[in-house]
Structures are given as structure tokens and as C-alpha cells.
Protein backbone atom coordinates (compact mmCIF):
# COMPACT_ATOMS: atom_id res chain seq x y z
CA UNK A 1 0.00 0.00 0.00
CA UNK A 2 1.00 3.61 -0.48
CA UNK A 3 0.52 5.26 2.89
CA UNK A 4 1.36 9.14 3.76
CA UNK A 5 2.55 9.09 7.41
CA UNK A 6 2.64 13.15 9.43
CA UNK A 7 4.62 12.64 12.14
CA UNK A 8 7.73 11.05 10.38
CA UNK A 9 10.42 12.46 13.00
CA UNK A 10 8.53 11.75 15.83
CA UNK A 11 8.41 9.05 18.88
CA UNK A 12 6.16 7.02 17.54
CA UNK A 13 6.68 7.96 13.81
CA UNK A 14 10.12 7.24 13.74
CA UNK A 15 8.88 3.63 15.13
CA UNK A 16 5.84 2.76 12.76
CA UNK A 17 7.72 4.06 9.46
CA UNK A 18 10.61 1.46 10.27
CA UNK A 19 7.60 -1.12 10.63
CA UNK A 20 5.94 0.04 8.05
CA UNK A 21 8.66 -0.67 5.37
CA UNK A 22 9.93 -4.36 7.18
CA UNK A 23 5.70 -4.90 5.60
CA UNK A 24 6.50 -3.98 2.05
CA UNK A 25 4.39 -0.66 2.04
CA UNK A 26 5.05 2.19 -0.01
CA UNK A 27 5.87 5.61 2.39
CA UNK A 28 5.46 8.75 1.61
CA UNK A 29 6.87 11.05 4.57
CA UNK A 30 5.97 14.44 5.60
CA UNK A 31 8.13 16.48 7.49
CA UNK A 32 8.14 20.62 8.27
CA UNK A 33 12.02 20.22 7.09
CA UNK A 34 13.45 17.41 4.64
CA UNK A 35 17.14 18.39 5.71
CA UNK A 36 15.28 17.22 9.09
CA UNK A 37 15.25 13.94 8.45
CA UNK A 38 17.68 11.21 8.48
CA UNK A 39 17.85 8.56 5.68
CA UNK A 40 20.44 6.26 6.68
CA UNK A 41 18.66 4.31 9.28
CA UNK A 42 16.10 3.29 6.49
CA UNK A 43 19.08 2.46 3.38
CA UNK A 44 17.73 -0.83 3.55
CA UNK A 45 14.21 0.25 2.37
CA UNK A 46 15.48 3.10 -0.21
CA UNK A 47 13.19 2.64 -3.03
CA UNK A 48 10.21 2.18 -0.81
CA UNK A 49 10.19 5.59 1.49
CA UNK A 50 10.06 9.51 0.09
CA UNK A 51 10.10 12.65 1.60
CA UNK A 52 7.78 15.70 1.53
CA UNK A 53 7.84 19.11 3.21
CA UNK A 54 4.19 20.23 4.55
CA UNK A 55 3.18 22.36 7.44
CA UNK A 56 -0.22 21.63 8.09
CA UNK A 57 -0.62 24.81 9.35
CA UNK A 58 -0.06 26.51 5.98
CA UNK A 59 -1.89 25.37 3.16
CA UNK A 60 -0.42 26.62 0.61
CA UNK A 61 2.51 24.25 1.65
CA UNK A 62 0.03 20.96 1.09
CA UNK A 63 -0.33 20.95 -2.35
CA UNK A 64 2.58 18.29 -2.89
CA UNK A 65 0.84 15.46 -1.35
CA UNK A 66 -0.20 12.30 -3.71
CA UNK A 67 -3.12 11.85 -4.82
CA UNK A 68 -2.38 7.88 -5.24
CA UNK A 69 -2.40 7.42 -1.11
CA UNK A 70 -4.42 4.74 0.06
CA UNK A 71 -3.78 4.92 3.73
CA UNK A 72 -2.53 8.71 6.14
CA UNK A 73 -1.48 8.72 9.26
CA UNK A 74 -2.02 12.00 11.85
CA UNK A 75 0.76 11.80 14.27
CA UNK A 76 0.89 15.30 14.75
CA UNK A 77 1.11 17.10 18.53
CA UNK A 78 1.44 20.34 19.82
CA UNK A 79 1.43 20.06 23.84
CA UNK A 80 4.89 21.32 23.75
CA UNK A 81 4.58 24.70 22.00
CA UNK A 82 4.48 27.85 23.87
CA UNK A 83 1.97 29.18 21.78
CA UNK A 84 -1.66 28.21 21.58
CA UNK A 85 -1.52 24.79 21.03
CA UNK A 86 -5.18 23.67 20.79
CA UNK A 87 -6.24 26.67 18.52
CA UNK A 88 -2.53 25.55 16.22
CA UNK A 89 -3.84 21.52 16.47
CA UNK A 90 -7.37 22.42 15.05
CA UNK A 91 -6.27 24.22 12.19
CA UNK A 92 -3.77 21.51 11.51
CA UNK A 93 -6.18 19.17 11.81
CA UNK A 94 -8.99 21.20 9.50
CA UNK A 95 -6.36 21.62 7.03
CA UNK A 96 -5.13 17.97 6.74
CA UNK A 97 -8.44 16.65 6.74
CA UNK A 98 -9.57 19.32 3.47
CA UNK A 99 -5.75 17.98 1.97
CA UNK A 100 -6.30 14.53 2.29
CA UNK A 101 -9.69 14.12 0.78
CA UNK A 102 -8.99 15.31 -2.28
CA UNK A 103 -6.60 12.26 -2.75
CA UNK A 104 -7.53 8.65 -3.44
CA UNK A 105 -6.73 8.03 0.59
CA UNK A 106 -9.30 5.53 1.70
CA UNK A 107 -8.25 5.49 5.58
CA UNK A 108 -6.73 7.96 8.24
CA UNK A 109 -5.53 6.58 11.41
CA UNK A 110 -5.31 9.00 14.34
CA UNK A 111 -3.58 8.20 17.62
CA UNK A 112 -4.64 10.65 20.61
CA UNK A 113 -5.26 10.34 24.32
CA UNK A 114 -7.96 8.72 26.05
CA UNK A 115 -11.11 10.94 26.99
CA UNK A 116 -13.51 9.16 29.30
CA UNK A 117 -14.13 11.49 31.25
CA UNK A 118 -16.90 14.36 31.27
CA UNK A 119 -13.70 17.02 32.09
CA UNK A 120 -10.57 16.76 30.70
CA UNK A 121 -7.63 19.11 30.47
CA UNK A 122 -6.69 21.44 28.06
CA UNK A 123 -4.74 18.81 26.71
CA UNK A 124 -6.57 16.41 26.09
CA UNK A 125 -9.86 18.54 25.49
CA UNK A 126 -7.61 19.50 22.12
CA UNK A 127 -7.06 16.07 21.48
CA UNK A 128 -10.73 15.17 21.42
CA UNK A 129 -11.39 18.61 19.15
CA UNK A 130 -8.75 17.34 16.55
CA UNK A 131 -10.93 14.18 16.43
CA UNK A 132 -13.55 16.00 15.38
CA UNK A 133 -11.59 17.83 13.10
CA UNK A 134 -10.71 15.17 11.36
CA UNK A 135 -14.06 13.35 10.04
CA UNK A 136 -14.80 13.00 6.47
CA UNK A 137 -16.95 12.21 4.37
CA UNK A 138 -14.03 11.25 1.61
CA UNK A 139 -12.56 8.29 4.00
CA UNK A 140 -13.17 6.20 7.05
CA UNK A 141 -11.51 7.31 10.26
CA UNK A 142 -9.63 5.02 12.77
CA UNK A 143 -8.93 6.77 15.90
CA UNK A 144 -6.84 4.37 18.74
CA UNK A 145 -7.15 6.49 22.00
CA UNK A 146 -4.15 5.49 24.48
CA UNK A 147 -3.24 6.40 28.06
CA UNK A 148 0.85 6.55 29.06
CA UNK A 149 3.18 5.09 26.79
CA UNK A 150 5.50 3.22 28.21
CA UNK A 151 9.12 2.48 25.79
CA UNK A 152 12.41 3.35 25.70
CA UNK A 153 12.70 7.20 25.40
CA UNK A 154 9.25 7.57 25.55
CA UNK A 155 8.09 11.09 27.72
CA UNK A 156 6.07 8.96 30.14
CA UNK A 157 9.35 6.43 30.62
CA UNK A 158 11.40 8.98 30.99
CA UNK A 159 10.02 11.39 33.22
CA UNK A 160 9.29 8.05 35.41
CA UNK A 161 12.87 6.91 35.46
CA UNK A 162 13.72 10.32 36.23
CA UNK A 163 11.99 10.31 39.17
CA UNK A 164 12.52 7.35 40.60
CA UNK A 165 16.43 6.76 39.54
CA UNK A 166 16.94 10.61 41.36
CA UNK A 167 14.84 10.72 44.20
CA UNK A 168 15.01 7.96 46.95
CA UNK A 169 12.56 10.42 49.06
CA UNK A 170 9.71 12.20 47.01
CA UNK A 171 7.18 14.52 48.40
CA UNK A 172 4.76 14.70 45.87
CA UNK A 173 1.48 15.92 44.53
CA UNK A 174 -2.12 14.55 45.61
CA UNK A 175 -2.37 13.64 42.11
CA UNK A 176 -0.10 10.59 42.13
CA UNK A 177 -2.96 8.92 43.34
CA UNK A 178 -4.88 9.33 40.17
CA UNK A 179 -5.64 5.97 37.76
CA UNK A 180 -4.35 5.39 34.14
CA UNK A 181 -4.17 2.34 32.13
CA UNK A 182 -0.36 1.82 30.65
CA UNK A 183 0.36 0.46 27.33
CA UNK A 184 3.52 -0.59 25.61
CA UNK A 185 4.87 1.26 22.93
CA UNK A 186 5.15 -1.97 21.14
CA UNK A 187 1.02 -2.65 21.57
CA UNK A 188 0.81 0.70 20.30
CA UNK A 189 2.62 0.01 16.94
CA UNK A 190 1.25 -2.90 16.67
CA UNK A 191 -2.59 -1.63 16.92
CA UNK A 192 -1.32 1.10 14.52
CA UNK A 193 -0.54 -1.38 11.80
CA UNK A 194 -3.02 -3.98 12.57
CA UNK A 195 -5.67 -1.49 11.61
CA UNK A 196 -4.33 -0.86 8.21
CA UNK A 197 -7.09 -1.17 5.82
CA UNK A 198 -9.35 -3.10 8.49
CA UNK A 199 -12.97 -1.60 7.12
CA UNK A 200 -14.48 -2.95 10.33
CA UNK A 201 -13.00 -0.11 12.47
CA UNK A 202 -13.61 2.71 9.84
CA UNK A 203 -15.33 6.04 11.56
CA UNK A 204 -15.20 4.41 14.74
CA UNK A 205 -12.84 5.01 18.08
CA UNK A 206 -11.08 1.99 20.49
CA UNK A 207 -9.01 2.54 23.61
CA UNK A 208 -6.04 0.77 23.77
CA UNK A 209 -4.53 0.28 26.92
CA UNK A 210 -2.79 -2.57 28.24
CA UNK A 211 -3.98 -4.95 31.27
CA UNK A 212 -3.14 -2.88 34.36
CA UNK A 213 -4.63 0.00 36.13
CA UNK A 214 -2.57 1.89 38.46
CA UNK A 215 -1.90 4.80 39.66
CA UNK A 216 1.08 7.05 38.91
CA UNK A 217 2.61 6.20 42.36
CA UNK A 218 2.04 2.95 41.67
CA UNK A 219 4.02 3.26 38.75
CA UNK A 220 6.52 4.97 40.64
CA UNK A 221 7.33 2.07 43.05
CA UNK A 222 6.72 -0.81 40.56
CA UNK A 223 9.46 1.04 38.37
CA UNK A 224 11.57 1.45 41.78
CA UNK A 225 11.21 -2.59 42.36
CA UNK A 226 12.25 -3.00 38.94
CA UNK A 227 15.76 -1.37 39.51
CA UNK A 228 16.04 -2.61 42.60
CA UNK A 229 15.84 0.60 44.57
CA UNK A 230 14.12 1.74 47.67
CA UNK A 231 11.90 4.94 47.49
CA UNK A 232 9.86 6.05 49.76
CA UNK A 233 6.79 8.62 48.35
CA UNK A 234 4.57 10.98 50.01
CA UNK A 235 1.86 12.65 48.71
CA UNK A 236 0.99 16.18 49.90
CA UNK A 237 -2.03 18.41 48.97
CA UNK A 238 -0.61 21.35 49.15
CA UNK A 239 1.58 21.65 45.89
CA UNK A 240 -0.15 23.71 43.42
CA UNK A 241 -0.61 23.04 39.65
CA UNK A 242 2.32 25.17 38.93
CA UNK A 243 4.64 24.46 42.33
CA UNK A 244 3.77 20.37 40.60
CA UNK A 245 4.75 21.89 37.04
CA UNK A 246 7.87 23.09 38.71
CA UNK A 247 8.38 20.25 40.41
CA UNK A 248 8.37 17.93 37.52
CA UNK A 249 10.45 20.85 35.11
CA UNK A 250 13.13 20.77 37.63
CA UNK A 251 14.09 17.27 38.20
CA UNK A 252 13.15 15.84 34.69
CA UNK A 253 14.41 16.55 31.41
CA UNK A 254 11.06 17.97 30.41
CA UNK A 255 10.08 21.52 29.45
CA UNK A 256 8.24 23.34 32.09
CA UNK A 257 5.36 24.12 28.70
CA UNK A 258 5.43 20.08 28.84
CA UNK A 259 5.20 19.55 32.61
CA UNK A 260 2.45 21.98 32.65
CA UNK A 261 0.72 20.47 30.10
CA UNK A 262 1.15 16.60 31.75
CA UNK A 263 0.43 18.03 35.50
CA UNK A 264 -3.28 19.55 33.91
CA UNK A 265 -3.64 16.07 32.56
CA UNK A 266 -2.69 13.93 35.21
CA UNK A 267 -5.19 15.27 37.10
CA UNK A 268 -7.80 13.10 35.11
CA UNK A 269 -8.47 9.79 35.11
CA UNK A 270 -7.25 7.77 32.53
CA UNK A 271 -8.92 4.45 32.26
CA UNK A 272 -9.70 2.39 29.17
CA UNK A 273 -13.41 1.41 28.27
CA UNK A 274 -13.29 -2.52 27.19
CA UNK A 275 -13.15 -3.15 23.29
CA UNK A 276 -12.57 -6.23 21.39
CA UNK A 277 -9.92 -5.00 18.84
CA UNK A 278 -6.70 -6.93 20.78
CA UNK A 279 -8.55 -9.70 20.42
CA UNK A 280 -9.73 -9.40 16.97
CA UNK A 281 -6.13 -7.99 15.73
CA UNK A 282 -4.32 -11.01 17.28
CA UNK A 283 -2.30 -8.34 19.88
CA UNK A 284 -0.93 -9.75 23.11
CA UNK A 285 -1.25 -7.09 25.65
CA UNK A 286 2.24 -6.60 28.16
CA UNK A 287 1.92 -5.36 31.72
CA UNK A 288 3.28 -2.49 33.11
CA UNK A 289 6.26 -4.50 34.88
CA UNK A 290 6.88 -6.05 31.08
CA UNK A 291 6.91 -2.88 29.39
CA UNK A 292 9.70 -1.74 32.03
CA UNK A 293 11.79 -4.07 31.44
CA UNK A 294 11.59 -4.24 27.34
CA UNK A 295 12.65 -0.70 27.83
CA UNK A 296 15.76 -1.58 30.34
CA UNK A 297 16.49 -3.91 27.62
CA UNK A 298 16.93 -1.12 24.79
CA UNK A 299 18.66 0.96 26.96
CA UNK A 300 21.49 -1.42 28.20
CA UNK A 301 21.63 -2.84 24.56
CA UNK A 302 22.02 0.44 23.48
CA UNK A 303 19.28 0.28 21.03
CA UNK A 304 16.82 3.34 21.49
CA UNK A 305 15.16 3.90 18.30
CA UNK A 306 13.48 7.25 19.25
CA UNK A 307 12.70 10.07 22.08
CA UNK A 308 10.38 12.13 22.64
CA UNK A 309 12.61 15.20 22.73
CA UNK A 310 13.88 14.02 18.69
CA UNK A 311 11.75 16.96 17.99
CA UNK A 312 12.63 20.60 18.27
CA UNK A 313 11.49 22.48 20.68
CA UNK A 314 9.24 25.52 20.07
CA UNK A 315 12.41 27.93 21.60
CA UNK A 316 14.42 27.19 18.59
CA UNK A 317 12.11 25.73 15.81
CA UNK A 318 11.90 27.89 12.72
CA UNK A 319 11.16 26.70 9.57
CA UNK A 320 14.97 27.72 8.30
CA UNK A 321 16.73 26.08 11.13
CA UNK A 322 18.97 24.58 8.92
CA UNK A 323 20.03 27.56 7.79
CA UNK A 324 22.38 27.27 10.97
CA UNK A 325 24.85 24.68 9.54
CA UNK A 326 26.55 27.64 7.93
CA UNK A 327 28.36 28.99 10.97
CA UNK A 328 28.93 32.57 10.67
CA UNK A 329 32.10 34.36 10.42
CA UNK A 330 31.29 38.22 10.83
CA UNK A 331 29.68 39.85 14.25
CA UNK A 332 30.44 36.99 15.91
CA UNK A 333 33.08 35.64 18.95
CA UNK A 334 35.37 32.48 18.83
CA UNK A 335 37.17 30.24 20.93
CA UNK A 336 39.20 28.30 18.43
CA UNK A 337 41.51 25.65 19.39
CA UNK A 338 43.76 22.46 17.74
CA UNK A 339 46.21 20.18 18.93
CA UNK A 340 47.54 17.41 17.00
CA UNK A 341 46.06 13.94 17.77
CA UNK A 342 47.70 10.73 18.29
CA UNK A 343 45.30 8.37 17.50
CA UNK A 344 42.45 9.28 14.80
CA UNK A 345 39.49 6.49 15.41
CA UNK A 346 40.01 6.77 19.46
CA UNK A 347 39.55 10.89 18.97
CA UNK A 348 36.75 10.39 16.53
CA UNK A 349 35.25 7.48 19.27
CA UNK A 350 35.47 10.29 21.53
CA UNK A 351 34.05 13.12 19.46
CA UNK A 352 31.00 11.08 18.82
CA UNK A 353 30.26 9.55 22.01
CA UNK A 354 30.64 13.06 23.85
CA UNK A 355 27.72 14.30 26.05
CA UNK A 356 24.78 12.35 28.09
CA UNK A 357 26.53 10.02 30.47
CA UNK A 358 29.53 9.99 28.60
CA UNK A 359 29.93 13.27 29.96
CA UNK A 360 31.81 16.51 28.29
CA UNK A 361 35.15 14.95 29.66
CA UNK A 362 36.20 18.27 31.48
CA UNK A 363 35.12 20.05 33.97
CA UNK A 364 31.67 18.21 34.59
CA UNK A 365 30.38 19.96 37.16
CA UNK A 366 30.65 23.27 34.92
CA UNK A 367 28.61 21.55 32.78
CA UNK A 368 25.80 20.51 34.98
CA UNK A 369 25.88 24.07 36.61
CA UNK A 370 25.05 25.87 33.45
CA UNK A 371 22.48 23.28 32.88
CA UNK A 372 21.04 23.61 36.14
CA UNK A 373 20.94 27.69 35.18
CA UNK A 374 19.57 27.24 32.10
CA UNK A 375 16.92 25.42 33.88
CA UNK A 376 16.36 28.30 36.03
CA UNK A 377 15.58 30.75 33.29
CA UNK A 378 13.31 28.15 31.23
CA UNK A 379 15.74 26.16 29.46
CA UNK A 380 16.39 22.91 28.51
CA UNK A 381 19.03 22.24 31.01
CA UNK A 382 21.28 19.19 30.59
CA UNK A 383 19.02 16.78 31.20
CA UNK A 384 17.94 15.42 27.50
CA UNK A 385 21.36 13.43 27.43
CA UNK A 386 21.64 11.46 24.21
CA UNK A 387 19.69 8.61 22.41
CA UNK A 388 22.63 6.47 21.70
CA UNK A 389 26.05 6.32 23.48
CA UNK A 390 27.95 6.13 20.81
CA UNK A 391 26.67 7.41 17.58
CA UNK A 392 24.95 10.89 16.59
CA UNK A 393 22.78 11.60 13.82
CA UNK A 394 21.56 15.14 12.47
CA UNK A 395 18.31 16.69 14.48
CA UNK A 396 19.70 14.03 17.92
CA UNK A 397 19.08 16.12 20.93
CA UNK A 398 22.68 16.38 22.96
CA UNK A 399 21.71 17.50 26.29
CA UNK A 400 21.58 21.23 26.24
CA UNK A 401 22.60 21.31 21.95
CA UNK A 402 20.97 20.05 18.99
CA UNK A 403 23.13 18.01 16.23
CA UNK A 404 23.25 19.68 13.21
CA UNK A 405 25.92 17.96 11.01
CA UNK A 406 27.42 14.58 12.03
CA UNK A 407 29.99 12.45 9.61
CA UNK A 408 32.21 10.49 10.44
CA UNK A 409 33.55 9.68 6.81
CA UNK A 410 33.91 14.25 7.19
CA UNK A 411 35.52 13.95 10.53
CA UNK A 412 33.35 16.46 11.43
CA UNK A 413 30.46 17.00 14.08
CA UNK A 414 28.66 20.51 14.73
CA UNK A 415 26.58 21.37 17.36
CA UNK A 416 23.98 24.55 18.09
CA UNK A 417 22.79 25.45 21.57
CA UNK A 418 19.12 25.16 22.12
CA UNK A 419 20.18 26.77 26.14
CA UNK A 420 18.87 30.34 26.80
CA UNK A 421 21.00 32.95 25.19
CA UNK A 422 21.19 36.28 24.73
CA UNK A 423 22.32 34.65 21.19
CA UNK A 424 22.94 32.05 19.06
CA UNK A 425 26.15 29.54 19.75
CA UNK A 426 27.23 26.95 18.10
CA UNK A 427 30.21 24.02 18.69
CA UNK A 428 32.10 22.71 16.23
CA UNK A 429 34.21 19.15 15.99
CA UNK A 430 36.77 18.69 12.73
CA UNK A 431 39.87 16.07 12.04
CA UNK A 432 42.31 18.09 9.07
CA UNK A 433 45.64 16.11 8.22
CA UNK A 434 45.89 14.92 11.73
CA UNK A 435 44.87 18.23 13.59
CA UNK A 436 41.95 18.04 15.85
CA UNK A 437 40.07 21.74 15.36
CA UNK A 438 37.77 22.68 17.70
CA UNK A 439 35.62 25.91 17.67
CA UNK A 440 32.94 27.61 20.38
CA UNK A 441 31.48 30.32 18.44
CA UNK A 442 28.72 33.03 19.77
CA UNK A 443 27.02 35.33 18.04
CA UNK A 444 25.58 38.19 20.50
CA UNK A 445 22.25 39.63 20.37
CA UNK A 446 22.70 43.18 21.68
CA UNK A 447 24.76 44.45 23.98
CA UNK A 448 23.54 41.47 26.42
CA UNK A 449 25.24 39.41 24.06
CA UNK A 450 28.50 41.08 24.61
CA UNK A 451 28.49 41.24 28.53
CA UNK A 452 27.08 37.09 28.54
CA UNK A 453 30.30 36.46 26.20
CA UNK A 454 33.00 38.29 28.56
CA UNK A 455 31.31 37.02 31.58
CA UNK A 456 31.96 33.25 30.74
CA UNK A 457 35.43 33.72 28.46
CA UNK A 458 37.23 32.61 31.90
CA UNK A 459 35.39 29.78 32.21
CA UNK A 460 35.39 29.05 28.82
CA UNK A 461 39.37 28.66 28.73
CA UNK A 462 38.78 26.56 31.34
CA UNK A 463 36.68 24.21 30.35
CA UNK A 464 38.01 24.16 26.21
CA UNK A 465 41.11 23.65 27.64
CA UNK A 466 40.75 20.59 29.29
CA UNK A 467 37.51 18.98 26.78
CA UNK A 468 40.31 19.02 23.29
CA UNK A 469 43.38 17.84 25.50
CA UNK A 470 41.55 14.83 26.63
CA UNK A 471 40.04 14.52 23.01
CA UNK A 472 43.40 14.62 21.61
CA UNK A 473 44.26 11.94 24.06
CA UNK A 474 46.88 13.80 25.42
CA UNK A 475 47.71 12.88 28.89
């Protein structure tokens, strides 16, 4: 089948495309920015995947999409945007749904959140209004409503293991005690694709949701018995929707638009209403406690697919973002540095598995203090770490920068700051003729700009210093 999937460089995008093309179908992908997405996990699957720019918030940017498509997905969020996200994810929505059915497309499948109850959250109230949004008389819509996803760099996973792997004593908010209904990320793809072309669930709904129903401090402690750690958690009902947003911002690697966002709808009950479509679809349903450990699994094997942070966040997105990979020479400051190397694959090793746990190999706690800052004034802090220990692709989140340009065959790796600046940074990796090069380089915004730049340059020597002599492997 020909199917046109939204979504493409998303959490669970990322995931279904790579399913997707192991079944033979033809995938047409639409991203806001084709230099965006990476092609070289899929080389395999070549002839069987394109790529298309659309922002569904601009129609004249739709016009591109084929009219041969039998089967869309509508993976497309907004919970993380500063701006008004459920006013954005109606439009979106509306303008899909016009885009779409003037094509052949027989099927759109929509995955949102569950909405039992009579009231929901902002959130989710925008989830349900995209729903409506997206019925048609030109094809049958299959809409799989699910609770937390649980998987390996999922937000729900992570937050969770951020938690619990920081905090052996929490005081936390009275609404821990609330119920949802887990389900695997790999249910999830597999009700996703198990759908595909299934008339019987045309223009209807199903909540998927695997077999438990817990609460989130529940969670919590099964997640704690997992690891093997003791935590102890007590829940207080005096912490505020925003002291909770705060709460969450602060020790997780979420944005505080995010946490505020998940605190309104954690609030409500998430429970599944019974369906047969498991059943019918052949889908073995995993527990919470199996879901946990799948995702253990990835992690110590290394093998996280996707995150939920792949995607940029609303502080830096612009639709010319690439535009960044040509680092400026004029207006701007520099802290340029080389030293010759001794060995090339150990420094390129090095280069490449810099960041996340691997830490920035000098001066650490520098490190975690401007992330810890950052967080202070909104950032992203340094919290994100890095999907894979040992490789980096273009558009991977790197704790507090964003991977622009990544080769190893270049010897090259560049990196822009998605931190709060009064400016725009970037940090640059190369390997010429034996010489390791390494570049900081800021460009101020006003005289803020300046002052910020002065104010760290001691610091800066510091910590440059030390990061390219140990990348250089000198002792």
C-alpha cells in the first residue's frame, strides 16, 4: 500500500515508518524540514520511502501530497509549543483533513489520548477537538485512543525513570494517586498497523490500553522494584498546579510548557473502556512490569530507536533552522583551538560519544551548573542526554545542543545550543591532516550578548582547555 505518514520524526513515527517498510508498504513522509530527516537508518528500504515538506498549518505548503495514497497517518502534537496549542492543532487538523480528501486516501488513522471522562484538560480537550476535526466524508476514520506510553525514550518512561532513579525520598502531589491504564509502545505500533485497511474499524474510536490500572505512584514504586531501589513517596495536597509543574520541570528533562501540560492532565483519570480489537487484531497485551523491562532492555543494549525530545522544541524551531549549519564568520566571537592527535578512530570514538553520560570529559560539574541555570531561566538544562552512546545523527538532541551535522567519513560533528542565550552559539568538531580543530562560536544579540560572552570567556578557557586535551588523548 501507499501510505502518507505526518509525524515522520517523531516518537512514535520514527517507530511505525521502520515497521511500516519491514511490511512492504510504499511511504510517503511528511516532514516541516526534509534536511530534518535522516535517511540512513532506512538504506535498507530506499526505493520504498520519500520525503515531503508540509506544514499543516499553511496550506499553501500541502499541495505536494499524492493523490495515489491509500492509507494517512495524523501523528501530529502540539502540547509542547508555547503558543496556543489547541487553537494551532485544530487548524492543523482542518487543514489535513480538506488535503487529504482530495486524494484517493481511503483510511486515516489518528492516535490521541484517552477521553472518558466528562472534564478533561486542556490537553486532552484538544485532542478530542482534533478528532472531530478530522471526520470526512471522503474516507473512514480510525482513531486508537491510548493512556501513558511506556518504551524506551518515551516522555512517560522517561520522566518516570527520572523520578525514581533521582529521588530515593519524594514529596509529591495529591495527584499521584490518580488511575491510568499503561500500554507498551510496542502494543501501540502494533494496533497502529493492525488497523491498516481493516474496514471494520472505519469512523469508529477503540481505547487501547494494556492490562493494568494503576496509579502514577504505583508506577513509581513498581518502576523502583524493577531497579532494585528503595523509594519512599509521600503525597501532599498542598503543591499547586504550577509548584507540581515546577516540580516535575526541575528534576526531569522535560520543558516546564510540557510539565504543565502533563500536570493539567494527570489530574484526570485515565482508564480504558473494554473493546474487542486486541482480540480481533491477534495483539498480546504486556503489563506495566513487562513494558519496564523491554525498555531496560533497549537501553542497556544500546538500542533506542526514538525520544520524545527528537523533535525541536518551540524555543528554537523555525522553519529555516537549517540555515544554521553555515556557521557565521562576521559579528560573531570564537574560541578556536587544535592540537595534534595521536590516535584518529580513538579521537573520533570520543568526538562522537561526547555528552549524556559519557559526559563533556572536562570540567563536569561546569557543565551541569550551566544546565542547572539554564533550567532556572526556562531552558532545557542538561538533562535530554543522548539517544545512543555512541553514535549521533543530524536533528539528535545532545543534552543542552541540537546536532546539526554529524559524519564520520567528514571527521566532522557541529553542534547549536538550544540553552537560553542572549544569542545564538554553536560548537564545532573537525579532524584536518591529523589536527583536531575545535571551535565555540557566539554570536551576541545586543549588547547582552557582549556582557554574557566576557562574563563566561574565563570559564570558557577553562573548560576548552581541558575537553580538546583529553580529546586529543593527550595525557
Amino acid at each position: 500500500m501507499k501510505i502518507f505518514l505526518t509525524g515522520a520524526t517523531g516518537y512514535i513515527g520514527k517507530r511505525l515508518l521502520i515497521q511500516l517498510l519491514t511490511a512492504g508498504h510504499q511511504v510517503i513522509c511528511s516532514v516541516r524540514d526534509s534536511k530534518r530527516f535522516d535517511i540512513k537508518p532506512y538504506n535498507t528500504f530506499r526505493n520504498q520511502i520519500s520525503i515531503i515538506e508540509n506544514d499543516f498549518n499553511d496550506i499553501t505548503s500541502l499541495d505536494n501530497i499524492p493523490e495515489d495514497i491509500e492509507i494517512a497517518y495524523y501523528l501530529i502534537h502540539s502540547m509542547s509549543s508555547n503558543a496556543d496549542f489547541s487553537r494551532a492543532e485544530k487548524i492543523s487538523a482542518h487543514n489535513f483533513a480538506d488535503a487529504v480528501g482530495k486524494t484517493n486516501c481511503k483510511q486515516v488513522i489518528y492516535l490521541t489520548g484517552i477521553v472518558n471522562e466528562k472534564e478533561l484538560s486542556k490537553h486532552l480537550q484538544s485532542r478530542k477537538d482534533v478528532e472531530e476535526q478530522l471526520k470526512s466524508n471522503h474516507y473512514g476514520l480510525t482513531v486508537l485512543r491510548a493512556g501513558i506510553i511506556i518504551g524506551s525514550g518515551s516522555a512517560s518512561f522517561e520522566i518516570i525513570r527520572d523520578l525514581v532513579e533521582k529521588l530515593p525520598f519524594m514529596i509529591a502531589p495529591k495527584w499521584l494517586k490518580t488511575l491510568c491504564q499503561p500500554i507498551a509502545i510496542r502494543n501501540v505500533i502494533e494496533f497502529l498497523t493492525g488497523v491498516i485497511g481493516n474496514q471494520t474499524t472505519y469512523n469508529r474510536h477503540y481505547d487501547i490500553a494494556g492490562p493494568d490500572i494503576l496509579s502514577y505512584k504505583q508506577m513509581l514504586l513498581i518502576y523502583a522494584e524493577e531497579r532494585g531501589l528503595k523509594r519512599v513517596i509521600v503525597s501532599v495536597p498542598v503543591l499547586s498546579p504550577k509548584l507540581s509543574s515546577y516540580w516535575l520541570y526541575f528534576i526531569t528533562s522535560t520543558s516546564y510548557v510540557l510539565a504543565k501540560n502533563l500536570v493539567d492532565s494527570m489530574k484526570i483519570k485515565v482508564v480504558a473502556e473494554k473493546n474487542s480489537l486486541a482480540n480481533d487484531l491477534g495483539i498480546k497485551l504486556l503489563s506495566y512490569r513487562e513494558s519496564l523491562r523491554l525498555s531496560f532492555d533497549k537501553i542497556e543494549q544500546n538500542d533506542v530507536l526514538s525520544t520524545w525530545y527528537d523533535s525541536f522544541g518551540s524555543y528554537r524551531y523555525k522553519k529555516d533552522v537549517w540555515n544554521f549549519l553555515e556557521v557565521p564568520k562576521m559579528g560573531v566571537f570564537k574560541d578556536r583551538k587544535s592540537r595534534k592527535i595521536k590516535n584518529e578512530k580513538k579521537t573520533l570514538d570520543l568526538i562522537f560519544g561526547i555528552g549524556g553520560k559519557n559526559g563533556w570529559y572536562h570540567a563536569n560539574f561546569l557543565w551541569s551548573l550551566r544546565g542547572s541555570i539554564d533550567k532556572l531561566f526556562g531552558g532545557v538544562g542538561l538533562k535530554r542526554g543522548r539517544k545512543n552512546n555512541s553514535s549521533l545523527d543530524p536533528g539528535d538532541s545532545l543534552d543542552f545542543w541540537r546536532v546539526l551535522y554529524a559524519s564520520r567519513e567528514e571527521k566532522k560533528l557541529l553542534l547549536f545550543a538550544e540553552m537560553k542565550l542572549p544569542g545564538e552559539a554553536w560548537l564545532e568538531f573537525k579532524i584536518v591532516n591529523d589536527l583536531l580543530i575545535q571551535e565555540a562560536t557566539f554570536r551576541p544579540l545586543g549588547l547582552w550578548g557582549r556582557l554574557y560572552w566576557y562574563a563566561v570567556l574565563p570559564f570558557h578557557g577553562y573548560i576548552f582547555k581541558g575537553m580538546i586535551k583529553k580529546l586529543a588523548d593527550e595525557k
